[in-house]
PDB file of N, CA and C in Angstrom:
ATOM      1  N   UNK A   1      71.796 -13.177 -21.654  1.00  0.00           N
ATOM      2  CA  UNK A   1      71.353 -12.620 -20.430  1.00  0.00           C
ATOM      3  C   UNK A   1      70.233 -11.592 -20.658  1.00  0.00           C
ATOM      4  N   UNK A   2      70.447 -10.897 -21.637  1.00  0.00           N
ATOM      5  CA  UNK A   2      69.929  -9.788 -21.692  1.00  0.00           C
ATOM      6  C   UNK A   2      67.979 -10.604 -22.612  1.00  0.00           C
ATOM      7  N   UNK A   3      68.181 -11.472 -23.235  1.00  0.00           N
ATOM      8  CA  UNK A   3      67.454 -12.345 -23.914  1.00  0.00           C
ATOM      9  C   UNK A   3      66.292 -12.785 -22.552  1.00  0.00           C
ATOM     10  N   UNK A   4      67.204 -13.451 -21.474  1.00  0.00           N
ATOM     11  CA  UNK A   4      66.604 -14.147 -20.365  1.00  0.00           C
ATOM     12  C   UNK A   4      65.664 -12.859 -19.451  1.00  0.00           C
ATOM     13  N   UNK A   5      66.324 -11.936 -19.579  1.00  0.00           N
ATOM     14  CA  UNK A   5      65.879 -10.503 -19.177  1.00  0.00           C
ATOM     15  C   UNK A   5      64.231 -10.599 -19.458  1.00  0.00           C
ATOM     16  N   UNK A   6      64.454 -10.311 -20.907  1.00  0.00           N
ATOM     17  CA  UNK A   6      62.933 -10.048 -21.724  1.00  0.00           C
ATOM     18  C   UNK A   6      62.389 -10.858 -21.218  1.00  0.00           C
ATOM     19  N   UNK A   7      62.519 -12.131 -21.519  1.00  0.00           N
ATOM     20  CA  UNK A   7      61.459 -13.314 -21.349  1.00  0.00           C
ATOM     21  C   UNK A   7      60.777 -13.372 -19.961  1.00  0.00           C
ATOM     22  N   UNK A   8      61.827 -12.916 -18.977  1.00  0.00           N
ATOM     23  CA  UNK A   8      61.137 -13.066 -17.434  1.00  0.00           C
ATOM     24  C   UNK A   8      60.545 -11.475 -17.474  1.00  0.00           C
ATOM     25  N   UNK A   9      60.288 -10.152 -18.372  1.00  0.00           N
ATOM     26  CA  UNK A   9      59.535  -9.372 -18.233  1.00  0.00           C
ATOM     27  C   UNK A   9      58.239  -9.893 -19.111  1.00  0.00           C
ATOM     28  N   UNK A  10      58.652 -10.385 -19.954  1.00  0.00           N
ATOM     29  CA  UNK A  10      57.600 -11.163 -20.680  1.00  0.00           C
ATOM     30  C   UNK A  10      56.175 -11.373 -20.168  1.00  0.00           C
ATOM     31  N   UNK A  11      56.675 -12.982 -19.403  1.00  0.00           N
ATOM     32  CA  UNK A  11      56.132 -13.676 -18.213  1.00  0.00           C
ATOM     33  C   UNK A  11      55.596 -12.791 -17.431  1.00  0.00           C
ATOM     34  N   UNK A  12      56.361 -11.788 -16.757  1.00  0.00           N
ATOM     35  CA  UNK A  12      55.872 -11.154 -15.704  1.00  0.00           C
ATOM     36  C   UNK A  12      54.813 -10.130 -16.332  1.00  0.00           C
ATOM     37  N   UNK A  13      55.028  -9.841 -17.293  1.00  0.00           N
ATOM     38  CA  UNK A  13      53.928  -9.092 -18.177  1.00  0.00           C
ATOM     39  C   UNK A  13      52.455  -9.915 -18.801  1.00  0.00           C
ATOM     40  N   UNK A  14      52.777 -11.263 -19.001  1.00  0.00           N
ATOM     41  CA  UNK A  14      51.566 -12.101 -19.529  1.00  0.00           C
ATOM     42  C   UNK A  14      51.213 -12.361 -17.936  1.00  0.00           C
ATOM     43  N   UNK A  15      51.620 -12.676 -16.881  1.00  0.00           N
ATOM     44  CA  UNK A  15      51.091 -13.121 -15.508  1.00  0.00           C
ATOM     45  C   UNK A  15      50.143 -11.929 -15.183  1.00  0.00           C
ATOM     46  N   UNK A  16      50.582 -10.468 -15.519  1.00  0.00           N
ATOM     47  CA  UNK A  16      49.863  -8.985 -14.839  1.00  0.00           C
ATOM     48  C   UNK A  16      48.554  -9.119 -15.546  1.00  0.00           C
ATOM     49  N   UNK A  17      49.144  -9.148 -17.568  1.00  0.00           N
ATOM     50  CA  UNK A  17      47.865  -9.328 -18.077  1.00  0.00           C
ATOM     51  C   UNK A  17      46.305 -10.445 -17.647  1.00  0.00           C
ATOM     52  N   UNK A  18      47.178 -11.104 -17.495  1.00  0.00           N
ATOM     53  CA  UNK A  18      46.042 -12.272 -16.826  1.00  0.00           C
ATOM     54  C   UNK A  18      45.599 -12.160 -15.450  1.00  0.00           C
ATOM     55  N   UNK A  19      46.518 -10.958 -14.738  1.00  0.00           N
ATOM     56  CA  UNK A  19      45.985 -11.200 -13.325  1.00  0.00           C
ATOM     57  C   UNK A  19      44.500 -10.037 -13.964  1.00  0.00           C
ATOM     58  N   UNK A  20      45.118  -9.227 -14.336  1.00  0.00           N
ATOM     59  CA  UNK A  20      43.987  -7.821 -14.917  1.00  0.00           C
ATOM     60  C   UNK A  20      43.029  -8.973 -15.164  1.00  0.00           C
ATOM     61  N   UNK A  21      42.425  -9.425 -16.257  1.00  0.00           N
ATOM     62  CA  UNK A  21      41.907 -10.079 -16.444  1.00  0.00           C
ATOM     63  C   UNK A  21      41.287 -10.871 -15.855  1.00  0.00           C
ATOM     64  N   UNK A  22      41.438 -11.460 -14.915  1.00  0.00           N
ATOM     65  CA  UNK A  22      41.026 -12.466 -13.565  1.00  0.00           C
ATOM     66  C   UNK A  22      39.860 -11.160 -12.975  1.00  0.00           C
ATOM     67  N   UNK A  23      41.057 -10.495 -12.772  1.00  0.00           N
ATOM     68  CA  UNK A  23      40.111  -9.045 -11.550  1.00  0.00           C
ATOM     69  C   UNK A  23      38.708  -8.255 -12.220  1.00  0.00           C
ATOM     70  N   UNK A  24      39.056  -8.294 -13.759  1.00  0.00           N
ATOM     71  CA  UNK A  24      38.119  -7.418 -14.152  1.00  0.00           C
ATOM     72  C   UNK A  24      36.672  -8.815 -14.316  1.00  0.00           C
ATOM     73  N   UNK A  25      37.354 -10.158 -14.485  1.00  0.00           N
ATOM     74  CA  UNK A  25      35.923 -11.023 -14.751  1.00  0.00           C
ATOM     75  C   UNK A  25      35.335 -11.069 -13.244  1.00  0.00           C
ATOM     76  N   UNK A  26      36.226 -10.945 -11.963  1.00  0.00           N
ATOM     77  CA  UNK A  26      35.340 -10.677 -10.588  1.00  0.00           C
ATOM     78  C   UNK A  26      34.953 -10.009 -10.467  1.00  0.00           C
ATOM     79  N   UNK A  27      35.375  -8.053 -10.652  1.00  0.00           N
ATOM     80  CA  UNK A  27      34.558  -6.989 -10.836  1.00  0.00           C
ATOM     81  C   UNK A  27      33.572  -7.072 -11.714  1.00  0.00           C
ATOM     82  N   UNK A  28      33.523  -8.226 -12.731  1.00  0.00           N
ATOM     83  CA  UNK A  28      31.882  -8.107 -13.020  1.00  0.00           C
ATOM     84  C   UNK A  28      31.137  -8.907 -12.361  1.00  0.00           C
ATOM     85  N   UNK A  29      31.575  -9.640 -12.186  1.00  0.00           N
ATOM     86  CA  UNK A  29      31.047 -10.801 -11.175  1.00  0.00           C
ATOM     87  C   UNK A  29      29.748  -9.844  -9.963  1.00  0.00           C
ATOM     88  N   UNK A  30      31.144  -9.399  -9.700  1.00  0.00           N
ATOM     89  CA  UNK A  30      30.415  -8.790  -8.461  1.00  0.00           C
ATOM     90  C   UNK A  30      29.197  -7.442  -8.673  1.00  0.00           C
ATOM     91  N   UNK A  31      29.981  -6.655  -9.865  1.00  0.00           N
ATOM     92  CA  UNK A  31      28.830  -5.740  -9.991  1.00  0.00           C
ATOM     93  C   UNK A  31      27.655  -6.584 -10.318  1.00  0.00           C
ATOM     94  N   UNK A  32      27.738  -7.222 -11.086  1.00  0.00           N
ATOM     95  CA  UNK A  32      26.294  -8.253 -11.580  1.00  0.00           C
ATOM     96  C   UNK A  32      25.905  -8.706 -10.525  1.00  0.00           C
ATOM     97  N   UNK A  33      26.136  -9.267  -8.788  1.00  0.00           N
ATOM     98  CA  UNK A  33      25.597  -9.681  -8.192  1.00  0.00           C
ATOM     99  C   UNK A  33      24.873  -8.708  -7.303  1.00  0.00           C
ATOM    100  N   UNK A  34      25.997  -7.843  -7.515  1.00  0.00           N
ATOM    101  CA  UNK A  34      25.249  -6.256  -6.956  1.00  0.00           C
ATOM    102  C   UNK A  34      23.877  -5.868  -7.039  1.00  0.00           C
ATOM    103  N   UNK A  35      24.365  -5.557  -8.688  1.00  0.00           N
ATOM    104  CA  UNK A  35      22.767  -5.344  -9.234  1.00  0.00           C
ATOM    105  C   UNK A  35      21.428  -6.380  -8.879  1.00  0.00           C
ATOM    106  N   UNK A  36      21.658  -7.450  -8.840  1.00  0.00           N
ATOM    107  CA  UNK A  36      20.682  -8.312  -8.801  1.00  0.00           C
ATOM    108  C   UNK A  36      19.829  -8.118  -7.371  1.00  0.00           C
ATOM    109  N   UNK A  37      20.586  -8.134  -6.219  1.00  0.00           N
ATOM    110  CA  UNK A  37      20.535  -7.828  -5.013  1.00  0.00           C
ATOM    111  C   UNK A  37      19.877  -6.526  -5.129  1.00  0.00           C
ATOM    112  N   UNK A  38      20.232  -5.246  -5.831  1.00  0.00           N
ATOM    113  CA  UNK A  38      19.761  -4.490  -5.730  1.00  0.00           C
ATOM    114  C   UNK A  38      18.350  -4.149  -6.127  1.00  0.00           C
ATOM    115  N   UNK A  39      17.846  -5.498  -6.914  1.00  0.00           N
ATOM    116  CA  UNK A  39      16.773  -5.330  -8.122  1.00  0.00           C
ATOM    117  C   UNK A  39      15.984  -6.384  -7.106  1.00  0.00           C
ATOM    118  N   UNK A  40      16.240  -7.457  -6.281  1.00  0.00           N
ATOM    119  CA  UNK A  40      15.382  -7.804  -5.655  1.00  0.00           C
ATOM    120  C   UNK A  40      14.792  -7.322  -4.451  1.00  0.00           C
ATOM    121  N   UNK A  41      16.221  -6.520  -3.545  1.00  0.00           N
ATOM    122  CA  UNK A  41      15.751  -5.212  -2.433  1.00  0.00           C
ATOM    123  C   UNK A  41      14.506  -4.585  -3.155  1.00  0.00           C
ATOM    124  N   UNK A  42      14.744  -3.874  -4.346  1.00  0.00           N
ATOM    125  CA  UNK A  42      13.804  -3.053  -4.582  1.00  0.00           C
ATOM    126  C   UNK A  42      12.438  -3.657  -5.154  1.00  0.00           C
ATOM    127  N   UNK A  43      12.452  -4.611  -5.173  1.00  0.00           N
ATOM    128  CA  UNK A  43      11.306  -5.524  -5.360  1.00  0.00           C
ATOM    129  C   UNK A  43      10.630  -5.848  -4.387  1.00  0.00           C
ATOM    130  N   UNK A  44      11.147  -5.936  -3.481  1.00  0.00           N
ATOM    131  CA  UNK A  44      10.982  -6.425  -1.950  1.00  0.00           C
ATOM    132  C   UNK A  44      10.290  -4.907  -1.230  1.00  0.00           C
ATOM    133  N   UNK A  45      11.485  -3.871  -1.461  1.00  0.00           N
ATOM    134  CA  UNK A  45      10.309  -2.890  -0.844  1.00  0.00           C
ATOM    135  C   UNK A  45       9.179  -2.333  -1.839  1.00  0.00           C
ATOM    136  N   UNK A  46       8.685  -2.549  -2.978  1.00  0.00           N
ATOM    137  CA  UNK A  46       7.912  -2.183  -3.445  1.00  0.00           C
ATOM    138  C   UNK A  46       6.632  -3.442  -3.083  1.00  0.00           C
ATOM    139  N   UNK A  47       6.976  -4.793  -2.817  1.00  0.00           N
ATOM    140  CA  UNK A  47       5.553  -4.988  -2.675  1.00  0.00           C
ATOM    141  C   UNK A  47       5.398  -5.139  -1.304  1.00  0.00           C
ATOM    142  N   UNK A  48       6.176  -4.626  -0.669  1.00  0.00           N
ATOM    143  CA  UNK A  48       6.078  -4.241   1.430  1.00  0.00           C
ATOM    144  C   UNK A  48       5.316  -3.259   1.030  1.00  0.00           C
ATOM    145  N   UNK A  49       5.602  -1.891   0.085  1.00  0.00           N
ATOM    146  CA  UNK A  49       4.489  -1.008   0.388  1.00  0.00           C
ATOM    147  C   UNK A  49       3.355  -1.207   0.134  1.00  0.00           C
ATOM    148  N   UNK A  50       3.309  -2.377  -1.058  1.00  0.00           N
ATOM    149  CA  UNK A  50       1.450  -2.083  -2.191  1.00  0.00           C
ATOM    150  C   UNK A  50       1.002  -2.827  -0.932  1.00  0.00           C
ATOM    151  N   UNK A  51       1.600  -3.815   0.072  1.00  0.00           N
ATOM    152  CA  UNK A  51       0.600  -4.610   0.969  1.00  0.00           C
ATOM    153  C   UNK A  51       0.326  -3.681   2.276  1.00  0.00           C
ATOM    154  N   UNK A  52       1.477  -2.594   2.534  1.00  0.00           N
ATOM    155  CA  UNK A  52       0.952  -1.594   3.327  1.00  0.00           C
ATOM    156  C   UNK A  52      -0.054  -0.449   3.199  1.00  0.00           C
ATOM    157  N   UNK A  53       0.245  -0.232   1.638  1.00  0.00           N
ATOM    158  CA  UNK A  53      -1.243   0.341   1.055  1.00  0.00           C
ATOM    159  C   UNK A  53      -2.495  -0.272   0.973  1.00  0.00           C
ATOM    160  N   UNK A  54      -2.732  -1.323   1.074  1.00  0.00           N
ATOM    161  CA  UNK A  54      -3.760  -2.325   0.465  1.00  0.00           C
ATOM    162  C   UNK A  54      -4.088  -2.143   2.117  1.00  0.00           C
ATOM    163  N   UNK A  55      -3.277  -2.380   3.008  1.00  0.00           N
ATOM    164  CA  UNK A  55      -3.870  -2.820   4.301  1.00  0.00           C
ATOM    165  C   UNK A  55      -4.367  -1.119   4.339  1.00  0.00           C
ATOM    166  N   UNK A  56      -3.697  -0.149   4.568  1.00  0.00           N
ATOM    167  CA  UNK A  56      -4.484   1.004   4.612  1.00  0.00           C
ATOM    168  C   UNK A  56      -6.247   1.085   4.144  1.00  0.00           C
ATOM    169  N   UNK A  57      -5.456   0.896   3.032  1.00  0.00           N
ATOM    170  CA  UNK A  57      -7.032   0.793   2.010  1.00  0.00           C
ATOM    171  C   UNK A  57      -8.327   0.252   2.878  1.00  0.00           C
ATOM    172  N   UNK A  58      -8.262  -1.217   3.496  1.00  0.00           N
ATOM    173  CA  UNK A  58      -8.920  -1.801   3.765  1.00  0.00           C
ATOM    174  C   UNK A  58      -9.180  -1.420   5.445  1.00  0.00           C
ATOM    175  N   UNK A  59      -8.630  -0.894   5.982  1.00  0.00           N
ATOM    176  CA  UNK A  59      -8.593  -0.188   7.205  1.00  0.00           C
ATOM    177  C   UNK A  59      -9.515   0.745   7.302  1.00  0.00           C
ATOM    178  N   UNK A  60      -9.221   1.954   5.935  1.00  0.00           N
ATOM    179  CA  UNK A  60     -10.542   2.667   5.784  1.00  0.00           C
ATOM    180  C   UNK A  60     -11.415   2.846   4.741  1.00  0.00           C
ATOM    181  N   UNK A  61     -11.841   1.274   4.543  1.00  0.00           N
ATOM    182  CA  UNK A  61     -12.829   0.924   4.205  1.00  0.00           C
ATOM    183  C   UNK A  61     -13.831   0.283   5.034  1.00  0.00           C
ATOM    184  N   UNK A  62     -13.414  -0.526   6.176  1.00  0.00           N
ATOM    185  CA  UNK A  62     -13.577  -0.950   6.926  1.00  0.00           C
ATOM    186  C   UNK A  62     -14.455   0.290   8.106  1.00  0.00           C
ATOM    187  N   UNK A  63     -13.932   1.319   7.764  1.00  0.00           N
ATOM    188  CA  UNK A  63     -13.952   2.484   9.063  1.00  0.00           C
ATOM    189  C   UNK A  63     -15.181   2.917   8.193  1.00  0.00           C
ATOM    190  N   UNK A  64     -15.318   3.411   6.904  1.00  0.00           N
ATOM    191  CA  UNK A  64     -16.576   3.777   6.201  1.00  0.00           C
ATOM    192  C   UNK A  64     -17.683   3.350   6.323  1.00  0.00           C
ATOM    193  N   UNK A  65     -17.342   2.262   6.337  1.00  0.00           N
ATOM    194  CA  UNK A  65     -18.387   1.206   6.118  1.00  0.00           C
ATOM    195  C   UNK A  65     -19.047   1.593   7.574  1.00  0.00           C
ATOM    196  N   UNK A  66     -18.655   1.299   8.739  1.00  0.00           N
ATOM    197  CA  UNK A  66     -19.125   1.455  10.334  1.00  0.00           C
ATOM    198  C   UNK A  66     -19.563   2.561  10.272  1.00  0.00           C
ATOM    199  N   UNK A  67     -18.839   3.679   9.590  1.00  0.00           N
ATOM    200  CA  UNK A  67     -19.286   4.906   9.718  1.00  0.00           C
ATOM    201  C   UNK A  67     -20.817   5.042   9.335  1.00  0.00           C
ATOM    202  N   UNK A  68     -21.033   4.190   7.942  1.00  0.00           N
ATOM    203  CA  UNK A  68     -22.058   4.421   7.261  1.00  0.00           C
ATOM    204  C   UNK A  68     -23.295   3.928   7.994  1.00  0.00           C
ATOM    205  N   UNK A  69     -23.298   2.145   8.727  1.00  0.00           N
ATOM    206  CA  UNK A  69     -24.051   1.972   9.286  1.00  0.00           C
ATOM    207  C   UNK A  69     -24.200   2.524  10.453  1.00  0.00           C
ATOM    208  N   UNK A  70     -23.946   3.256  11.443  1.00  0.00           N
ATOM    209  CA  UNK A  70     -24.029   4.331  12.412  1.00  0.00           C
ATOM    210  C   UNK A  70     -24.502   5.055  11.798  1.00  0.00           C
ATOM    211  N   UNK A  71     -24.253   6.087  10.770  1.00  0.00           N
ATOM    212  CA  UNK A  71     -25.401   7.124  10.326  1.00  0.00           C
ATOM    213  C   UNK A  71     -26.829   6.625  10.020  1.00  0.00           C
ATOM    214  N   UNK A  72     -26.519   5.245   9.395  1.00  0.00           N
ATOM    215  CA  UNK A  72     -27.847   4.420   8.823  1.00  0.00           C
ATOM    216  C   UNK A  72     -28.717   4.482   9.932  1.00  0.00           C
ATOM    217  N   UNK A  73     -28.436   4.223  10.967  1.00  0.00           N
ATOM    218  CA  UNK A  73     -29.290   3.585  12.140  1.00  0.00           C
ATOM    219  C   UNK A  73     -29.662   4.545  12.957  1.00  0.00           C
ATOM    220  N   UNK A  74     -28.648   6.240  12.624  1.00  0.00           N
ATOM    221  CA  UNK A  74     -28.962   7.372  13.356  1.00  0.00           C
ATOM    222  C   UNK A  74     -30.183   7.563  12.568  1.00  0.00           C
ATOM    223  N   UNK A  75     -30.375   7.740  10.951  1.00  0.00           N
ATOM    224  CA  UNK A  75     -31.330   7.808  10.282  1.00  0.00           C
ATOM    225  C   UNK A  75     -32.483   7.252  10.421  1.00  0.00           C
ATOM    226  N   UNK A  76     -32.673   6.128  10.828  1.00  0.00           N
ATOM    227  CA  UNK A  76     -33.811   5.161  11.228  1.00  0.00           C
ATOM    228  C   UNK A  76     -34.457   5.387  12.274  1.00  0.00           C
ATOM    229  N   UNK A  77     -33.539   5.649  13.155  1.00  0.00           N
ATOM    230  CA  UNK A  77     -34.137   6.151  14.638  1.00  0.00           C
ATOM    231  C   UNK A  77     -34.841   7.520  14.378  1.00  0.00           C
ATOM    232  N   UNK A  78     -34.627   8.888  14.015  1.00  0.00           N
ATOM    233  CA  UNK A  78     -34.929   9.947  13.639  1.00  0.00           C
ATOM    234  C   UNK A  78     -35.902   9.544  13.076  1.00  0.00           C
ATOM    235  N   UNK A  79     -36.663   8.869  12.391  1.00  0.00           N
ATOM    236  CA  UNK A  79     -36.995   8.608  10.962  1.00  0.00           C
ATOM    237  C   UNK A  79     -38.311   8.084  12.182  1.00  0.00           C
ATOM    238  N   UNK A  80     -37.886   7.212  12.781  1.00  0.00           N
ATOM    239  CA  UNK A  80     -38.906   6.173  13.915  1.00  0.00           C
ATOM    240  C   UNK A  80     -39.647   7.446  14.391  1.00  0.00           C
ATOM    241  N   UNK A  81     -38.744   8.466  15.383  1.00  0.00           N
ATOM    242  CA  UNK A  81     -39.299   9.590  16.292  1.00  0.00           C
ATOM    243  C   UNK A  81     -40.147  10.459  15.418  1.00  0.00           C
ATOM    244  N   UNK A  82     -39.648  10.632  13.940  1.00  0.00           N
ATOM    245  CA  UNK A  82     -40.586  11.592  13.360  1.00  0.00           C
ATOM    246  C   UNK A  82     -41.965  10.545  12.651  1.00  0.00           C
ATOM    247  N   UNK A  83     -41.833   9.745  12.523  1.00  0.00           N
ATOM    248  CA  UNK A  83     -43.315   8.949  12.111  1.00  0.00           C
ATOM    249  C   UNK A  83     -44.315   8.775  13.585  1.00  0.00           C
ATOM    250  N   UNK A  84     -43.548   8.802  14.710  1.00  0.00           N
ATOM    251  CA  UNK A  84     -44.403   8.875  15.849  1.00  0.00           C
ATOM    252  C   UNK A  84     -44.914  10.078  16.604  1.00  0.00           C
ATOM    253  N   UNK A  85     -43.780  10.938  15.950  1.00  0.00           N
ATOM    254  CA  UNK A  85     -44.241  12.767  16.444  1.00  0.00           C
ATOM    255  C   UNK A  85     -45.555  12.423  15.528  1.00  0.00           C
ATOM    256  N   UNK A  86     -45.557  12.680  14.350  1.00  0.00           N
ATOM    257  CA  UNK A  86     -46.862  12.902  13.596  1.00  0.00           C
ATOM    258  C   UNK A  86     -47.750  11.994  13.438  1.00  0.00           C
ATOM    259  N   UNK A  87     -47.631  11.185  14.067  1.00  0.00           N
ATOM    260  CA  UNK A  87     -49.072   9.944  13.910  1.00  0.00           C
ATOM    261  C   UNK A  87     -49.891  10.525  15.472  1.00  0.00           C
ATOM    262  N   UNK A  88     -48.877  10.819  16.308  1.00  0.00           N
ATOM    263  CA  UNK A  88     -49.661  11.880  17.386  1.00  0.00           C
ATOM    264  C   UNK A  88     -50.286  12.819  17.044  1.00  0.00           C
ATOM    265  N   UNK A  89     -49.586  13.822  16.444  1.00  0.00           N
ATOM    266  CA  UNK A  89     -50.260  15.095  15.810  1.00  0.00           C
ATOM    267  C   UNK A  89     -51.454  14.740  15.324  1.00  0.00           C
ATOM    268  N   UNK A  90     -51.093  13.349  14.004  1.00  0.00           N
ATOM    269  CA  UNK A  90     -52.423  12.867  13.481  1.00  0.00           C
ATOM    270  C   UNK A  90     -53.872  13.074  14.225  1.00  0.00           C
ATOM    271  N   UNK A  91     -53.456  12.111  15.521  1.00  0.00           N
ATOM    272  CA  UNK A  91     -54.498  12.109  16.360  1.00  0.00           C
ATOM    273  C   UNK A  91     -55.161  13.599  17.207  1.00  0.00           C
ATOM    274  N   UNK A  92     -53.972  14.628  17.470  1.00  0.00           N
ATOM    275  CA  UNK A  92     -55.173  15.090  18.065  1.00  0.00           C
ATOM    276  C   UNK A  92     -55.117  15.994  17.122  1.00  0.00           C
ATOM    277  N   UNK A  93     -55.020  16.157  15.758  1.00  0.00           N
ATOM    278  CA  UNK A  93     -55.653  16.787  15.081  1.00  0.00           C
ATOM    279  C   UNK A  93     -56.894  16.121  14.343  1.00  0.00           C
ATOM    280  N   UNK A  94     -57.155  15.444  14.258  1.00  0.00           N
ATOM    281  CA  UNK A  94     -58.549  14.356  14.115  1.00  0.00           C
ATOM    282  C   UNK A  94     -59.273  14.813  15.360  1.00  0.00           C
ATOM    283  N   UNK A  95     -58.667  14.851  16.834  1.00  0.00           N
ATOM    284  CA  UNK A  95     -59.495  15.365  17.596  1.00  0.00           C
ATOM    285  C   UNK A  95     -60.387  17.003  17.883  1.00  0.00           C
ATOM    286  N   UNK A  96     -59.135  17.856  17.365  1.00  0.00           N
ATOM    287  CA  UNK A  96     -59.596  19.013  17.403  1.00  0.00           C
ATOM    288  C   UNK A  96     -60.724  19.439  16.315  1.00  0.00           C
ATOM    289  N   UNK A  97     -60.352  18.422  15.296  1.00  0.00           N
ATOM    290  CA  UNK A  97     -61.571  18.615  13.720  1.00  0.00           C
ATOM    291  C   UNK A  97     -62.708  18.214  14.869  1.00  0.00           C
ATOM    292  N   UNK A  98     -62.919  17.332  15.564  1.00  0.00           N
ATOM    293  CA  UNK A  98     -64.332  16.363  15.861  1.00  0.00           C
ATOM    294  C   UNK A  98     -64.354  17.972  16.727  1.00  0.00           C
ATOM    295  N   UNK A  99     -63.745  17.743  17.820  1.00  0.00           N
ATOM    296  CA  UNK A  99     -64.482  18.987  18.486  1.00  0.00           C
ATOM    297  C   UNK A  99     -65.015  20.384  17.779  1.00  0.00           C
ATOM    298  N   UNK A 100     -63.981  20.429  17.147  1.00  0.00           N
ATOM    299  CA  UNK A 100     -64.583  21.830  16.117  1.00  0.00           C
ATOM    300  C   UNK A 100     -66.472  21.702  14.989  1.00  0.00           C
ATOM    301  N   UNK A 101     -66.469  20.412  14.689  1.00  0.00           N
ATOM    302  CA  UNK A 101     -67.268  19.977  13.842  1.00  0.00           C
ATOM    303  C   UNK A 101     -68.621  19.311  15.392  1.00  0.00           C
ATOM    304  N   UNK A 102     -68.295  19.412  16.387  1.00  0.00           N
ATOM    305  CA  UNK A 102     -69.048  19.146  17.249  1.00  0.00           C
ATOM    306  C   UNK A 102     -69.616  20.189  18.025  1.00  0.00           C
ATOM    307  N   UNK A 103     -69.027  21.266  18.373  1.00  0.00           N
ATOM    308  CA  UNK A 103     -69.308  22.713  19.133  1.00  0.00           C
ATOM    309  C   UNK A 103     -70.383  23.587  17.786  1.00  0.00           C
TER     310      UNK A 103
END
């Protein structure tokens, strides 16, 4: 009896060991799937940002650029008014020489 005792603590002791065992190969299971999940999330938000940076980037580059040709064309115009201020001047200072060189 006491024989039959052991053997069914035995059993019930090799069944625990093996249940342990079962549980700890799913707890890795699972941490390992964890991690993986966790390593592709973070993969995932790292290239959500470089394409939210990149779009930044190109947003104001885009804005520079406009910026630049607007100054360009403010420059040109200025540039127009002052070659026509002084091609006037030109003239009536050519005129005031003749009159001066004429009186």
């Amino acid at each position: 009896m006491i024989k039959e005792e052991i053997g069914r603590v035995k059993e019930a002791e090799k069944a625990a060991v093996e249940r342990i065992d079962q549980a700890e190969k799913e707890a890795d299971w699972i941490v390992k799937k964890a991690r993986e999940k966790a390593q592709q999330q973070s993969r995932s938000i790292l290239e959500s940002a470089r394409e939210t940076v990149e779009e930044q980037v190109e947003q104001a580059r885009q804005q520079a650029e406009q910026k630049a040709q607007e100054i360009r064309a403010e420059g040109e115009r200025a540039a127009e008014r002052i070659g026509k201020a002084a091609s006037s001047h030109v003239e009536t200072t050519a005129h005031d020489v003749v009159d001066m060189i004429l009186e």
